[in-house]
Structure formats: C-alpha cells, structure tokens
PDB file of N, CA and C in Angstrom:
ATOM      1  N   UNK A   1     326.638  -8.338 196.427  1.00  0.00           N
ATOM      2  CA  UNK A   1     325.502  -7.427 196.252  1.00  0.00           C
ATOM      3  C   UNK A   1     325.767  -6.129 197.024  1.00  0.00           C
ATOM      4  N   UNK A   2     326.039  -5.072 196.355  1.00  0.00           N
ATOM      5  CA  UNK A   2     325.940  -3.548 197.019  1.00  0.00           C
ATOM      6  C   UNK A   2     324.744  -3.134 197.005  1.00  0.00           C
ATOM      7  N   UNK A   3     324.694  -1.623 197.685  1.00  0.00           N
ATOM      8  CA  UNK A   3     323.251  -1.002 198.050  1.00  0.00           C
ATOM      9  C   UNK A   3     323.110  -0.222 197.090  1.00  0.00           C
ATOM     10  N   UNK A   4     324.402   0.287 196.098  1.00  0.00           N
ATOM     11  CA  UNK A   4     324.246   0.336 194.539  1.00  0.00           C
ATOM     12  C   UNK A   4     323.549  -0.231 193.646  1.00  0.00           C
ATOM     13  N   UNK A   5     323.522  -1.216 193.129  1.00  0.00           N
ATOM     14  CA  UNK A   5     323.063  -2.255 192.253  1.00  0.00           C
ATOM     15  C   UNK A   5     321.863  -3.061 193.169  1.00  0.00           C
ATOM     16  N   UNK A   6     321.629  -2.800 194.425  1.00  0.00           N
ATOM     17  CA  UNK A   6     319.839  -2.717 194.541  1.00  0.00           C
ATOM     18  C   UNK A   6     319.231  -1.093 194.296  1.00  0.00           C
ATOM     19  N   UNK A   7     319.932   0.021 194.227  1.00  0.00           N
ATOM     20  CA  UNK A   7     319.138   1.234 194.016  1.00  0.00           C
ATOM     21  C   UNK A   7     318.693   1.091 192.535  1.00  0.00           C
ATOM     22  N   UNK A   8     319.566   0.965 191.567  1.00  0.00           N
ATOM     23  CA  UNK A   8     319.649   0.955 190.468  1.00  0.00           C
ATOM     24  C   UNK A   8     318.524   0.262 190.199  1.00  0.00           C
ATOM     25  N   UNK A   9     318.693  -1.366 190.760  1.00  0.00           N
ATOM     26  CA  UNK A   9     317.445  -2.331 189.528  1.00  0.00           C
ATOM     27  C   UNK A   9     316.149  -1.720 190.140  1.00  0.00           C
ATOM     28  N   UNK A  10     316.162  -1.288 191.770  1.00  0.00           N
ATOM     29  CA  UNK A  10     314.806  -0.867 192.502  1.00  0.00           C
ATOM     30  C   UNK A  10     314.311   0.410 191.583  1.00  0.00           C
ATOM     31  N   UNK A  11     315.353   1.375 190.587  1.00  0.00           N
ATOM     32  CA  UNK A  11     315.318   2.612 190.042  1.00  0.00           C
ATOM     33  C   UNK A  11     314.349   1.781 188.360  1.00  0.00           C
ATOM     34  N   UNK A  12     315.029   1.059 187.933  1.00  0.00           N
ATOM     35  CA  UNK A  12     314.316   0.127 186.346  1.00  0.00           C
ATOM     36  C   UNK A  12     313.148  -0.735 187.048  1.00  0.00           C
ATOM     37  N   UNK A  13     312.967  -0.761 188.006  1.00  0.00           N
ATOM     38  CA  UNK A  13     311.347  -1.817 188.137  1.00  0.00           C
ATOM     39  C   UNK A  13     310.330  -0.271 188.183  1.00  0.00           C
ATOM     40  N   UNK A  14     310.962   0.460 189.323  1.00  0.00           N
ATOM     41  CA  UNK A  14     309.687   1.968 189.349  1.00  0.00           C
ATOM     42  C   UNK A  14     309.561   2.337 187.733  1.00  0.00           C
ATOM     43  N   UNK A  15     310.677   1.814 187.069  1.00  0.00           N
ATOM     44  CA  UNK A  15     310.481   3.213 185.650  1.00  0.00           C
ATOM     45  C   UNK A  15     309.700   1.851 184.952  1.00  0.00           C
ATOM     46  N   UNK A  16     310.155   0.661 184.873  1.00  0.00           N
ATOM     47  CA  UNK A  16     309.170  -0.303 183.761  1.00  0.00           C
ATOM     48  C   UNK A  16     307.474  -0.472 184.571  1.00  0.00           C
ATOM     49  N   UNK A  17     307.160  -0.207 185.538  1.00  0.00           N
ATOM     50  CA  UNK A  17     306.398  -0.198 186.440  1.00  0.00           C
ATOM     51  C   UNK A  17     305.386   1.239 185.845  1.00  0.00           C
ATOM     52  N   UNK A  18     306.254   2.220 185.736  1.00  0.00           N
ATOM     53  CA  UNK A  18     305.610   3.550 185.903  1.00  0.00           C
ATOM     54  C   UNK A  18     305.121   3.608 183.712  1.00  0.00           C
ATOM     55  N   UNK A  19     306.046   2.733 183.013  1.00  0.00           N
ATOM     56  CA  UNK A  19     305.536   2.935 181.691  1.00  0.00           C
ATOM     57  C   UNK A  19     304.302   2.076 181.221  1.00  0.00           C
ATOM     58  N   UNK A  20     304.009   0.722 182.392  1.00  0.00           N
ATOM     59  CA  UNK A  20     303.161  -0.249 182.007  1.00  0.00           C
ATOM     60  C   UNK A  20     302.102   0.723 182.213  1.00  0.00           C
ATOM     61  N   UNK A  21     302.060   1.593 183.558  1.00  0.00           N
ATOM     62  CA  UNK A  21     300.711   1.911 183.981  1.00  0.00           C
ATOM     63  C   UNK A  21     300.534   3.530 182.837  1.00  0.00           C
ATOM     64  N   UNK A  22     301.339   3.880 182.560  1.00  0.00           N
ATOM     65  CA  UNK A  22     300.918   5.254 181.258  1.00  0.00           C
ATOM     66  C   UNK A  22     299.939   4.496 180.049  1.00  0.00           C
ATOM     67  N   UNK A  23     300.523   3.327 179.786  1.00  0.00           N
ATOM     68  CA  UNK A  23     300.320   2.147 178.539  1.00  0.00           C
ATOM     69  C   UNK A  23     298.692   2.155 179.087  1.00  0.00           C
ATOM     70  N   UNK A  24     298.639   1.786 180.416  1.00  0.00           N
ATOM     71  CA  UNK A  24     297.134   0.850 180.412  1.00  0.00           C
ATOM     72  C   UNK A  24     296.256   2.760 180.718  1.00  0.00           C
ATOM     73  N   UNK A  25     296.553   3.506 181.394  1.00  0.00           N
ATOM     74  CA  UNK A  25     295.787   4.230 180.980  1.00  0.00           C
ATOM     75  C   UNK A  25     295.646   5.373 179.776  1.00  0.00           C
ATOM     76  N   UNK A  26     296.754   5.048 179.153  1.00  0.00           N
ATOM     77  CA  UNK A  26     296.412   5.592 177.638  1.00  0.00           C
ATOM     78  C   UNK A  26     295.447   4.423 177.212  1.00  0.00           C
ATOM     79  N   UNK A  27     295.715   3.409 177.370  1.00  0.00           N
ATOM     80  CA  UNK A  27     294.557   2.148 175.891  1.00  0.00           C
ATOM     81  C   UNK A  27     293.065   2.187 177.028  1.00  0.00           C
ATOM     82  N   UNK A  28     293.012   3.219 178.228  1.00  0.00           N
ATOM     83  CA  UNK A  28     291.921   3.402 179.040  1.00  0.00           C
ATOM     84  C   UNK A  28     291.086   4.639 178.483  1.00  0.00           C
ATOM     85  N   UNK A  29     292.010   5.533 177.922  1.00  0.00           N
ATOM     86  CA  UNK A  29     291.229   6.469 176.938  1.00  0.00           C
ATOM     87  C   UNK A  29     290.996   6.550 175.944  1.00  0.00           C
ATOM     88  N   UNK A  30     291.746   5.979 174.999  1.00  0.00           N
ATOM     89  CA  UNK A  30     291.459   5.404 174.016  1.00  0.00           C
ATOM     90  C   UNK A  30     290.029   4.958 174.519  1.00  0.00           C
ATOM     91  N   UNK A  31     289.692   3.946 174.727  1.00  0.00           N
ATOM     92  CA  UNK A  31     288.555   2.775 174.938  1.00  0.00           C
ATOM     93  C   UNK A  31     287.519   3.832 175.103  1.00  0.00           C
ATOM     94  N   UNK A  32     287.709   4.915 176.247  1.00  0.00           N
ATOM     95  CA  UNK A  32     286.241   5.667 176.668  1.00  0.00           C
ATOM     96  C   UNK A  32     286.265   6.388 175.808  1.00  0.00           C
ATOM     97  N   UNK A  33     287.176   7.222 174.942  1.00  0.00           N
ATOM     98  CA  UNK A  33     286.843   7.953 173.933  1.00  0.00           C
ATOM     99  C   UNK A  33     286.100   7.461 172.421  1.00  0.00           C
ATOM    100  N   UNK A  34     286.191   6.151 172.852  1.00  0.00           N
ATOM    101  CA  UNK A  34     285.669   5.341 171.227  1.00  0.00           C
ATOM    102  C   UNK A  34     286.719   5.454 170.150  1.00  0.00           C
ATOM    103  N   UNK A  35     288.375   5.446 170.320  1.00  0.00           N
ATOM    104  CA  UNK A  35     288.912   5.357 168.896  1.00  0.00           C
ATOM    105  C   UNK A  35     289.080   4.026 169.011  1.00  0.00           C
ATOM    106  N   UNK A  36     289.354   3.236 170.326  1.00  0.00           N
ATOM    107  CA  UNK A  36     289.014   1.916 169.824  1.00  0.00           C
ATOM    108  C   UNK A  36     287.844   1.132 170.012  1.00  0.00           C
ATOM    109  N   UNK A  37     287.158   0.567 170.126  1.00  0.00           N
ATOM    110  CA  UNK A  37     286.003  -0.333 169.837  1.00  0.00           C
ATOM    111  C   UNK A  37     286.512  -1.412 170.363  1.00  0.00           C
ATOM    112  N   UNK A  38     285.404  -2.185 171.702  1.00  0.00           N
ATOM    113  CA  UNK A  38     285.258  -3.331 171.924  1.00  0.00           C
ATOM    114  C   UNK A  38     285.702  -4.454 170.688  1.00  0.00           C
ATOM    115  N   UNK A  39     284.807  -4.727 169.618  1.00  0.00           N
ATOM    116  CA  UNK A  39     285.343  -5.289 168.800  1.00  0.00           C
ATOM    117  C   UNK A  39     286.484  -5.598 168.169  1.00  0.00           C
ATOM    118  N   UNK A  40     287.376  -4.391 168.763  1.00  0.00           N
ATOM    119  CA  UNK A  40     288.930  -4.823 168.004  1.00  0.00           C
ATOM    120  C   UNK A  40     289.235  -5.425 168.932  1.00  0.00           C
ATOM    121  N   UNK A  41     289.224  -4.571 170.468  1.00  0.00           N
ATOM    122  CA  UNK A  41     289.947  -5.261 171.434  1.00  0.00           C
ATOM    123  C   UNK A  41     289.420  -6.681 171.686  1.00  0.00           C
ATOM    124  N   UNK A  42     288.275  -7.292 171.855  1.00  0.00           N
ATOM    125  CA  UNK A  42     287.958  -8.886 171.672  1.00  0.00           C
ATOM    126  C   UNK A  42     286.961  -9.834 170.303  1.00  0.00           C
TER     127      UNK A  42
END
C-alpha cells in the first residue's frame, strides 16, 4: 500500500460522495418545485 493509491481511492470516494449529494439535492428541487409529486415518489 503507497500514499499514492490511498490519495487516489480517498480522491473517487470525495468525487462518488460529492455526485450522490448533487443527485439528492437536485431530486430536493425537483420535489419543492412540484415537477415531481409525492405520489410518484411513494
């Protein structure tokens, strides 16, 4: 194990980390803006 190949995977958890949270607050405006509807989502 180098201090390489921990920067790197520590570099893909911030970036899969940083796209989950764009995801949940895009489907967060969505929701308050009304293009989606409670009803679809449950």
């Amino acid at each position: 194990m180098s201090y390489q190949t921990d920067r790197r995977s520590r570099t893909r958890a911030i970036a899969v980390y940083m796209t989950l949270l764009m995801l949940g607050a895009a489907l967060g405006f969505l929701v308050r803006f009304g293009v989606i509807t409670d009803h679809i989502l449950w």
